[in-house]
N, C-alpha and C. Protein backbone atom coordinates (compact mmCIF):
# COMPACT_ATOMS: atom_id res chain seq x y z
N UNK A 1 0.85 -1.18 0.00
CA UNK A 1 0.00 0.00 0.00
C UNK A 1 0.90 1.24 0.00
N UNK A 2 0.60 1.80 -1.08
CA UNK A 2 1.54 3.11 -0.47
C UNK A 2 0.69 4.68 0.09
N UNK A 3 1.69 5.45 0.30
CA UNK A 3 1.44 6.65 1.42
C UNK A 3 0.12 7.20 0.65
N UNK A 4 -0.41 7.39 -0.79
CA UNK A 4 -1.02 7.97 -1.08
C UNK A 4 -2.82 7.63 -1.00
N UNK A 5 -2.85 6.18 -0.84
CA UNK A 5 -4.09 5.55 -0.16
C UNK A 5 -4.46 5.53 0.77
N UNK A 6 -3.22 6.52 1.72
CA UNK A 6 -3.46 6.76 3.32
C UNK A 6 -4.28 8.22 3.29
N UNK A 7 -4.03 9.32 2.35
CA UNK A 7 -4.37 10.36 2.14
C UNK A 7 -6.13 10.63 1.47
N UNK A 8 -6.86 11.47 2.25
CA UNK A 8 -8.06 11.75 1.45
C UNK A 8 -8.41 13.27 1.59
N UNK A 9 -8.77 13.61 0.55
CA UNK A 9 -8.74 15.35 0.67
C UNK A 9 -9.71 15.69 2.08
N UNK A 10 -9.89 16.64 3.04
CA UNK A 10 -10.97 16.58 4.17
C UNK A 10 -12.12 17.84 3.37
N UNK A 11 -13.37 17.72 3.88
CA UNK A 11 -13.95 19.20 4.12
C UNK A 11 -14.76 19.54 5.13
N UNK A 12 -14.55 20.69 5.22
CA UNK A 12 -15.02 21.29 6.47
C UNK A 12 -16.58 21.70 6.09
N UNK A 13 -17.20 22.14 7.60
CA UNK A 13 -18.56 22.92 7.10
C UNK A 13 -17.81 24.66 6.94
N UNK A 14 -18.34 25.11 6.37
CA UNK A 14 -17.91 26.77 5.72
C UNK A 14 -17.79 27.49 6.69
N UNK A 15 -18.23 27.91 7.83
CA UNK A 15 -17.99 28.50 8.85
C UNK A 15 -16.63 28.13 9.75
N UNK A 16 -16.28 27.32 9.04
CA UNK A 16 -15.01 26.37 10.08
C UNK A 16 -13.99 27.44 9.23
N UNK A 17 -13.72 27.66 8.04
CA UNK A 17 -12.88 28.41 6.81
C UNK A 17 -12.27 29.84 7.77
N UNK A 18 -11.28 29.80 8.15
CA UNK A 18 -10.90 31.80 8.98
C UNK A 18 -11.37 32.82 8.15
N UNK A 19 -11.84 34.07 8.84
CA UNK A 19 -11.86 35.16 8.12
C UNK A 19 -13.62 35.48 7.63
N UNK A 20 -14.52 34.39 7.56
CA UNK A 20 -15.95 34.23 7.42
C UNK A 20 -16.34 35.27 8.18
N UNK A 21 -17.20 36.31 7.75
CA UNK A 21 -18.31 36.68 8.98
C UNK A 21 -19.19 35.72 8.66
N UNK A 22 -20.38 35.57 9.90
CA UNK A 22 -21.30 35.26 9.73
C UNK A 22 -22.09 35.29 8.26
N UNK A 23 -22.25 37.09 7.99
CA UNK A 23 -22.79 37.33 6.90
C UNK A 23 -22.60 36.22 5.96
N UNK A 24 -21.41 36.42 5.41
CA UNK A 24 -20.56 35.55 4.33
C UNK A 24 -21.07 34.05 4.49
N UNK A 25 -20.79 33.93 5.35
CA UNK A 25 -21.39 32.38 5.44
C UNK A 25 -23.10 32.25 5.19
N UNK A 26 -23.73 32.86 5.82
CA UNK A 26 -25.05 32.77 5.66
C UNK A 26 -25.22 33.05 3.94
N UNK A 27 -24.65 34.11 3.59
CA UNK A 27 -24.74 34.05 2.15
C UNK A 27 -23.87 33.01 1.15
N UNK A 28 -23.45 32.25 1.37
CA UNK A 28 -22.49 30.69 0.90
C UNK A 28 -23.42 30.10 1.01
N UNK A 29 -24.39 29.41 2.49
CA UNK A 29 -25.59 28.65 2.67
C UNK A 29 -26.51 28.97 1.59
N UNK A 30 -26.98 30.21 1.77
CA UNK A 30 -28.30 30.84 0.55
C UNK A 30 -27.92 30.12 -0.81
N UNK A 31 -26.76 29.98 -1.12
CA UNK A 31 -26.34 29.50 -2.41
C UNK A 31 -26.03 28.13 -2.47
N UNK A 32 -26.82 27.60 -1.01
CA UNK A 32 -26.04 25.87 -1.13
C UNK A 32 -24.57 25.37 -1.03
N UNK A 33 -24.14 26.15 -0.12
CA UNK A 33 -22.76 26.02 0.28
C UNK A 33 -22.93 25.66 1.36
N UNK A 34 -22.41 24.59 1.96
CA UNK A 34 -22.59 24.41 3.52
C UNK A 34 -21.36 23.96 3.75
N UNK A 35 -19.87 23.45 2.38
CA UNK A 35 -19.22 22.68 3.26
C UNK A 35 -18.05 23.32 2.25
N UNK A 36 -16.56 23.11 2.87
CA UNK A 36 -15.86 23.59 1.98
C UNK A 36 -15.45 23.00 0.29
N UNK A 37 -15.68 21.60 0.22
CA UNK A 37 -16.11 20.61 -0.96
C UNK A 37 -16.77 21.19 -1.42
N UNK A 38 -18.45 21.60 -0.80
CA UNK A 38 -19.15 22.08 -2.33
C UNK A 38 -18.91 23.73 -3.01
N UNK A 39 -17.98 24.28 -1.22
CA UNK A 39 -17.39 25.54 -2.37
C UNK A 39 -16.82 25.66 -3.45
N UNK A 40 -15.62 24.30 -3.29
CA UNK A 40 -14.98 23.48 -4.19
C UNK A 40 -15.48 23.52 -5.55
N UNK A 41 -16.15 22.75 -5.29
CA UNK A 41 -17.45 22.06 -6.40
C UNK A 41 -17.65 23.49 -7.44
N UNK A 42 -18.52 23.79 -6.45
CA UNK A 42 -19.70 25.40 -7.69
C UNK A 42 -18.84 26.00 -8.09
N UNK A 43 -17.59 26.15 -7.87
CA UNK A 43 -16.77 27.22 -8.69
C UNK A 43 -15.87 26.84 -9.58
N UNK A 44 -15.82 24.98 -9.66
CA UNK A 44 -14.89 23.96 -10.56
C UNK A 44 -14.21 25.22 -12.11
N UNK A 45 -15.67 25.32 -12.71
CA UNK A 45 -15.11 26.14 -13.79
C UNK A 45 -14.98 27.90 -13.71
N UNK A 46 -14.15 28.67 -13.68
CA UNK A 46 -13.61 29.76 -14.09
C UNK A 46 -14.76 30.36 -13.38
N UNK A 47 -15.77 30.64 -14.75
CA UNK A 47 -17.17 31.61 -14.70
C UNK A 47 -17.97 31.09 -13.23
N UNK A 48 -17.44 29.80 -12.67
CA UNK A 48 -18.61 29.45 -11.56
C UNK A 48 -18.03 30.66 -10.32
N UNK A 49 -16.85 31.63 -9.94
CA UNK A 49 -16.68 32.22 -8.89
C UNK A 49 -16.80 33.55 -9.42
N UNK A 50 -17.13 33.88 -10.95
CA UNK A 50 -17.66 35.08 -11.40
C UNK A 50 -18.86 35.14 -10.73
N UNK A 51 -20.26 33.75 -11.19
CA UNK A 51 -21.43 33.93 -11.24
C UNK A 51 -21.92 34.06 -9.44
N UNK A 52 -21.27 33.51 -8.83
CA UNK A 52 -20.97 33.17 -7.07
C UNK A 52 -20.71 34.99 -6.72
N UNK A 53 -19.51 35.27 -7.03
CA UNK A 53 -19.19 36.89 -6.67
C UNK A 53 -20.69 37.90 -6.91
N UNK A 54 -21.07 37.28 -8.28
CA UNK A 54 -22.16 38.21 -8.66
C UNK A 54 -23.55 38.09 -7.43
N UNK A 55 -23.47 36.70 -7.63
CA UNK A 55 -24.77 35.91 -6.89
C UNK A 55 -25.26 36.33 -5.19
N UNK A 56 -23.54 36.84 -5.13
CA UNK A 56 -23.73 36.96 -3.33
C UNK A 56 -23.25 38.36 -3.43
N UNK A 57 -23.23 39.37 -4.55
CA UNK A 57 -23.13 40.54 -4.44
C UNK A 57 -21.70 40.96 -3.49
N UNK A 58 -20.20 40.50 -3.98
CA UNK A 58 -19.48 40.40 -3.47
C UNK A 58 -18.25 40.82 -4.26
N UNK A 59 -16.97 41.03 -4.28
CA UNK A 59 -15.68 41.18 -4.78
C UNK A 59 -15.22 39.70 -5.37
N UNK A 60 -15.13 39.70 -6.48
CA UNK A 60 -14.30 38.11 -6.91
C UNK A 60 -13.39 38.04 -6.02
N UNK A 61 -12.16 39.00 -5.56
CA UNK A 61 -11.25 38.86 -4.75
C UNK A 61 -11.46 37.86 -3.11
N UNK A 62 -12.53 37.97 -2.85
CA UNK A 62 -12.94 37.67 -1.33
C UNK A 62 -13.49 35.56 -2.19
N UNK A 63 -13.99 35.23 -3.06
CA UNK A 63 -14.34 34.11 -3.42
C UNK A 63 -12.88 33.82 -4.27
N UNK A 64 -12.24 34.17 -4.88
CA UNK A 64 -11.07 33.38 -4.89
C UNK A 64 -10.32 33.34 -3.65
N UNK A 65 -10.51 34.29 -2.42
CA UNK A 65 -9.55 33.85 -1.47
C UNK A 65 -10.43 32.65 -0.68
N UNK A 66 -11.53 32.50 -0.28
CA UNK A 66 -12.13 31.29 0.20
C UNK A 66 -11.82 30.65 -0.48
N UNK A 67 -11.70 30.43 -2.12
CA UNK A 67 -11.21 29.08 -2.45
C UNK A 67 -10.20 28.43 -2.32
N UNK A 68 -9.31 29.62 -1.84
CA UNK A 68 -8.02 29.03 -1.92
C UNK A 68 -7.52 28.41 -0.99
N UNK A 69 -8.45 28.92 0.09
CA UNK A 69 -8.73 28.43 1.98
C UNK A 69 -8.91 27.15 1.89
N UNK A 70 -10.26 26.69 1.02
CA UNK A 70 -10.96 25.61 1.14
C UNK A 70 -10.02 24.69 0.35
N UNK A 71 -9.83 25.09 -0.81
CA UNK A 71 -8.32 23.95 -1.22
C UNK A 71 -7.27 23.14 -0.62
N UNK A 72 -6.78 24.77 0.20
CA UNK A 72 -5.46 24.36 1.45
C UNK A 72 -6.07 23.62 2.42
N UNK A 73 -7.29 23.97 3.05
CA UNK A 73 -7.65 23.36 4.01
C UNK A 73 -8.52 21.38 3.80
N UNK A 74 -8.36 21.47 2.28
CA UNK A 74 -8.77 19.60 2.00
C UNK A 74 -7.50 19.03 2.52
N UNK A 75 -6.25 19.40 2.54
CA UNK A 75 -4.71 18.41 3.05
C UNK A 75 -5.14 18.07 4.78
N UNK A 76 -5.32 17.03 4.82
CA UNK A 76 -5.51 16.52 6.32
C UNK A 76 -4.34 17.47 7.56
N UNK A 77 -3.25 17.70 6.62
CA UNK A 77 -2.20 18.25 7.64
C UNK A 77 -2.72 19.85 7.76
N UNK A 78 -3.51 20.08 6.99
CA UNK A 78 -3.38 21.94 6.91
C UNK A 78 -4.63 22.27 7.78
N UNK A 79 -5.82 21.92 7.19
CA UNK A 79 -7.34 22.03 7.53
C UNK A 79 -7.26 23.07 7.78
N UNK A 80 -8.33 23.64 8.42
CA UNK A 80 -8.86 25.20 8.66
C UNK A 80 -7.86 25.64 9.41
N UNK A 81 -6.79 25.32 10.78
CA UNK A 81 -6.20 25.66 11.38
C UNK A 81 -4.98 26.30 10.75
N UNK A 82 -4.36 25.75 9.16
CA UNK A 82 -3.42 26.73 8.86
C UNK A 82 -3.96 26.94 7.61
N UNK A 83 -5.07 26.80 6.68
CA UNK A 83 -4.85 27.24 5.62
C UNK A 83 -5.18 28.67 5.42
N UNK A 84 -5.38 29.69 6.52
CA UNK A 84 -5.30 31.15 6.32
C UNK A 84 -3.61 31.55 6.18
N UNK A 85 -3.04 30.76 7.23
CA UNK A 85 -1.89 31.08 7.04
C UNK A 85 -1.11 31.04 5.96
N UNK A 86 -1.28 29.70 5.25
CA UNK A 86 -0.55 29.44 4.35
C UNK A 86 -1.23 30.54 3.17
N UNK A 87 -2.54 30.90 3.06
CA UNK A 87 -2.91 32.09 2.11
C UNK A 87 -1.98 33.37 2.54
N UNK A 88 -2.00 33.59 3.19
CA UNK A 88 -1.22 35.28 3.93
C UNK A 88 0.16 35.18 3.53
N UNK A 89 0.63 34.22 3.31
CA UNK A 89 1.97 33.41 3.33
C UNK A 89 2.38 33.46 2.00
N UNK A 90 1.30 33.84 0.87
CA UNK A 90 1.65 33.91 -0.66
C UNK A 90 1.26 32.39 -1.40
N UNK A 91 0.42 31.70 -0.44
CA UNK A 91 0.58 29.97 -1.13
C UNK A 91 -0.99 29.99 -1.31
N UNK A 92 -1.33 29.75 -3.08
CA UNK A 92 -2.88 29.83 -2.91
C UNK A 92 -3.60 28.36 -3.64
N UNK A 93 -2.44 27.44 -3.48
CA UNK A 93 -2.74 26.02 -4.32
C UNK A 93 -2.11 24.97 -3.90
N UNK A 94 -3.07 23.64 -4.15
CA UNK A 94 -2.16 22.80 -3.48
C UNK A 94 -0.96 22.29 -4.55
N UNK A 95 -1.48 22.34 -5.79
CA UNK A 95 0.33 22.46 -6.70
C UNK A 95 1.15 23.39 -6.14
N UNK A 96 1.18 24.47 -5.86
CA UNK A 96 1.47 25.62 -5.54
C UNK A 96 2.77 25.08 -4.23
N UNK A 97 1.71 24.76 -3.35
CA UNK A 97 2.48 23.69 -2.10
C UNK A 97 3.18 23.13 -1.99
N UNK A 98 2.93 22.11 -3.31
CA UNK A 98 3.70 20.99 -3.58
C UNK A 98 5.16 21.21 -4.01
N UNK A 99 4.79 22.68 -5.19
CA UNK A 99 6.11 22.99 -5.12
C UNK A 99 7.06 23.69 -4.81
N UNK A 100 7.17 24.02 -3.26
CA UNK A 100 7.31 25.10 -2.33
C UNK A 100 8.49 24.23 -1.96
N UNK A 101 9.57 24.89 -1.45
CA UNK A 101 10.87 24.19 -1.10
C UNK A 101 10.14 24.51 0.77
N UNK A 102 10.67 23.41 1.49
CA UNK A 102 10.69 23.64 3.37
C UNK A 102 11.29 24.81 2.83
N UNK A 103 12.22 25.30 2.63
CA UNK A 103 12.93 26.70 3.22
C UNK A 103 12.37 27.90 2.46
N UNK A 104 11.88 27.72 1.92
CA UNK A 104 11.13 28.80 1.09
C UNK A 104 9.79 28.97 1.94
N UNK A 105 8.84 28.01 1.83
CA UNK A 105 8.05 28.31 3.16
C UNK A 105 8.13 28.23 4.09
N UNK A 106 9.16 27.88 5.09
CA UNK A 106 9.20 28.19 6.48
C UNK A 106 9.53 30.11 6.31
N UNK A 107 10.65 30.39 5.25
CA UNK A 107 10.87 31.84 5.30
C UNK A 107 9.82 32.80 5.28
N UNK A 108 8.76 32.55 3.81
CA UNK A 108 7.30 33.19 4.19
C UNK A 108 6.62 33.04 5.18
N UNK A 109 6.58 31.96 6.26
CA UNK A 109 5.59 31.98 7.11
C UNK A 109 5.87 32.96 7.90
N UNK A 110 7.46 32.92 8.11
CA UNK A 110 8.29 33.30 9.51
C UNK A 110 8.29 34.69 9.46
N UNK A 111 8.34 35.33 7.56
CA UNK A 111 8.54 36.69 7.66
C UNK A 111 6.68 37.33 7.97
N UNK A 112 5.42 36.82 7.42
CA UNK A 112 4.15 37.03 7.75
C UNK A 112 4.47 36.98 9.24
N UNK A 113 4.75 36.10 9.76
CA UNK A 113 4.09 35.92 11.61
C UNK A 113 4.85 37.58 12.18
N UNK A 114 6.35 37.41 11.32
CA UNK A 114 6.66 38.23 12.37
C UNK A 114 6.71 39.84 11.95
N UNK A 115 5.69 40.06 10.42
CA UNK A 115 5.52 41.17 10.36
C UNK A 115 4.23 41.56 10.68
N UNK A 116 3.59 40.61 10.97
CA UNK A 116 2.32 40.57 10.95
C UNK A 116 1.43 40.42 12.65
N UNK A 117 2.49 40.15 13.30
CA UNK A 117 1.97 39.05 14.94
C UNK A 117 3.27 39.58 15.66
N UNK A 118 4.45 40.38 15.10
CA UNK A 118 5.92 40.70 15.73
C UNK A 118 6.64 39.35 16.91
N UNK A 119 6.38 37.88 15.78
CA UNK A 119 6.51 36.88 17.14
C UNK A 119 7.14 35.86 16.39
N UNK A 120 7.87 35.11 16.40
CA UNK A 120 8.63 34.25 16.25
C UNK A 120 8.36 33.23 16.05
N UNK A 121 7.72 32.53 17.43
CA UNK A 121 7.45 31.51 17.96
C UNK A 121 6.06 31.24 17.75
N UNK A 122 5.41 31.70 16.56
CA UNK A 122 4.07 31.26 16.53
C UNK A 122 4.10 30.85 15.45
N UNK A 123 5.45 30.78 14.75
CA UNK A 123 5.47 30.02 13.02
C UNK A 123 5.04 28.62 13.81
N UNK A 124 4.39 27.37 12.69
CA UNK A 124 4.28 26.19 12.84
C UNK A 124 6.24 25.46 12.94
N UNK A 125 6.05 24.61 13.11
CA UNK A 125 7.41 24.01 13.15
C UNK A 125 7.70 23.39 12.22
N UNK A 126 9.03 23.07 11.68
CA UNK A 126 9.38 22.59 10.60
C UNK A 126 8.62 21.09 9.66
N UNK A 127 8.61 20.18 11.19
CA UNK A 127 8.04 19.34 11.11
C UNK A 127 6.65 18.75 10.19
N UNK A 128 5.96 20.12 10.70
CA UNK A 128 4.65 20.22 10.42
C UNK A 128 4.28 20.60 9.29
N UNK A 129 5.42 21.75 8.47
CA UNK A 129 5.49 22.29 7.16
C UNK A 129 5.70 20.99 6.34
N UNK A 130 6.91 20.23 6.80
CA UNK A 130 7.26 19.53 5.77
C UNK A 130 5.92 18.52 5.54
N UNK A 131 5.31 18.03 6.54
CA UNK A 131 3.64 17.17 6.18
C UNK A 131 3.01 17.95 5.37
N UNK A 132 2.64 19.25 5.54
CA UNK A 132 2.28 19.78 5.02
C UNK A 132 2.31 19.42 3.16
N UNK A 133 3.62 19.91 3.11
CA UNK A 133 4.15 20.13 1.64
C UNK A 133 4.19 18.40 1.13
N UNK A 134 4.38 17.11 1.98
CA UNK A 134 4.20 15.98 1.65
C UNK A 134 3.06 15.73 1.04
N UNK A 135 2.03 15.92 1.91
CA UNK A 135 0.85 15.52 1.94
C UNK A 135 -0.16 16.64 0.37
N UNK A 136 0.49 17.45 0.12
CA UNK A 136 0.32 18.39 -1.54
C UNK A 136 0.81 17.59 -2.36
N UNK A 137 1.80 17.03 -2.29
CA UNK A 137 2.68 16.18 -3.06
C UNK A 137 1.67 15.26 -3.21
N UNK A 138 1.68 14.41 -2.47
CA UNK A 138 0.71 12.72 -2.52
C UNK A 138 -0.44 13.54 -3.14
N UNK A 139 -1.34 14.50 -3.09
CA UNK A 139 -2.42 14.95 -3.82
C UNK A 139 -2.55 15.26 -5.16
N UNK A 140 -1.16 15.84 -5.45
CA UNK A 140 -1.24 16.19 -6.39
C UNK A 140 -0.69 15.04 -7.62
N UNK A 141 -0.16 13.88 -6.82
CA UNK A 141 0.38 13.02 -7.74
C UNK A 141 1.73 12.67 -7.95
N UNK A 142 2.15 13.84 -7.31
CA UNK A 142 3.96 13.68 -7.67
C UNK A 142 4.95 13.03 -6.45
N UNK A 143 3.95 12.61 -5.67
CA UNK A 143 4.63 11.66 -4.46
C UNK A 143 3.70 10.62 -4.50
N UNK A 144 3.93 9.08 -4.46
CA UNK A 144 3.25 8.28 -4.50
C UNK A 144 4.11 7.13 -3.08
């Protein structure tokens, strides 16, 4: 068996996603959004986060950044708990992830936390990056 049959993308319910008001969410629900998968889903093609932006009377900018949440946050290692970070961080894909060197993203995280939080010690640990960036890999295909 290998590592990649151990892996399954996760999703959250939409309110779990950082950065949601209420509003936002209640207007995701109105549109049949309840989970981060079917944000996934409705916006598969291009025009689906045009017609979504339009639909919920919103900035495309704010629905491509949830998507990019809900993407990061399908890697079992990332989930809702870092995939804001890893957005703030300049990383908006899980190819994207995959092909992120450890030292390249530990440096973005470290320079966000600590321009952002003035703290050091609140980057994730190396450890955790590198699952991270594994677990993009096995998704995306190029680690098996």
């Amino acid at each position: 068996m290998n590592r990649s049959q151990l892996i399954h993308r996760q999703s959250w319910l939409i309110e779990h996603l950082p950065g949601l008001s209420d509003q936002d969410c209640q207007k995701l629900k109105d549109c049949g959004i309840d989970t981060t998968a079917q944000l996934l889903q409705k916006v598969r093609p291009q025009l689906g986060k045009e017609k979504l932006a339009v639909r919920m009377q919103i900035q495309a900018k704010y629905i491509n950044k949830w998507v990019a949440m809900a993407e990061l946050a399908s890697i079992p290692a990332v989930g809702c708990q870092y995939c804001g970070l890893l957005v703030h961080a300049g990383i908006a894909s899980i190819p994207q992830l995959a092909q992120t060197s450890i030292q390249q993203l530990h440096r973005q995280i470290l320079r966000f936390q600590v321009a952002n939080l003035q703290r050091r010690d609140l980057c994730p640990d190396i450890a955790v990056m590198l699952a991270w960036i594994e677990q993009a890999k096995i998704l995306t295909g190029e680690l098996k």
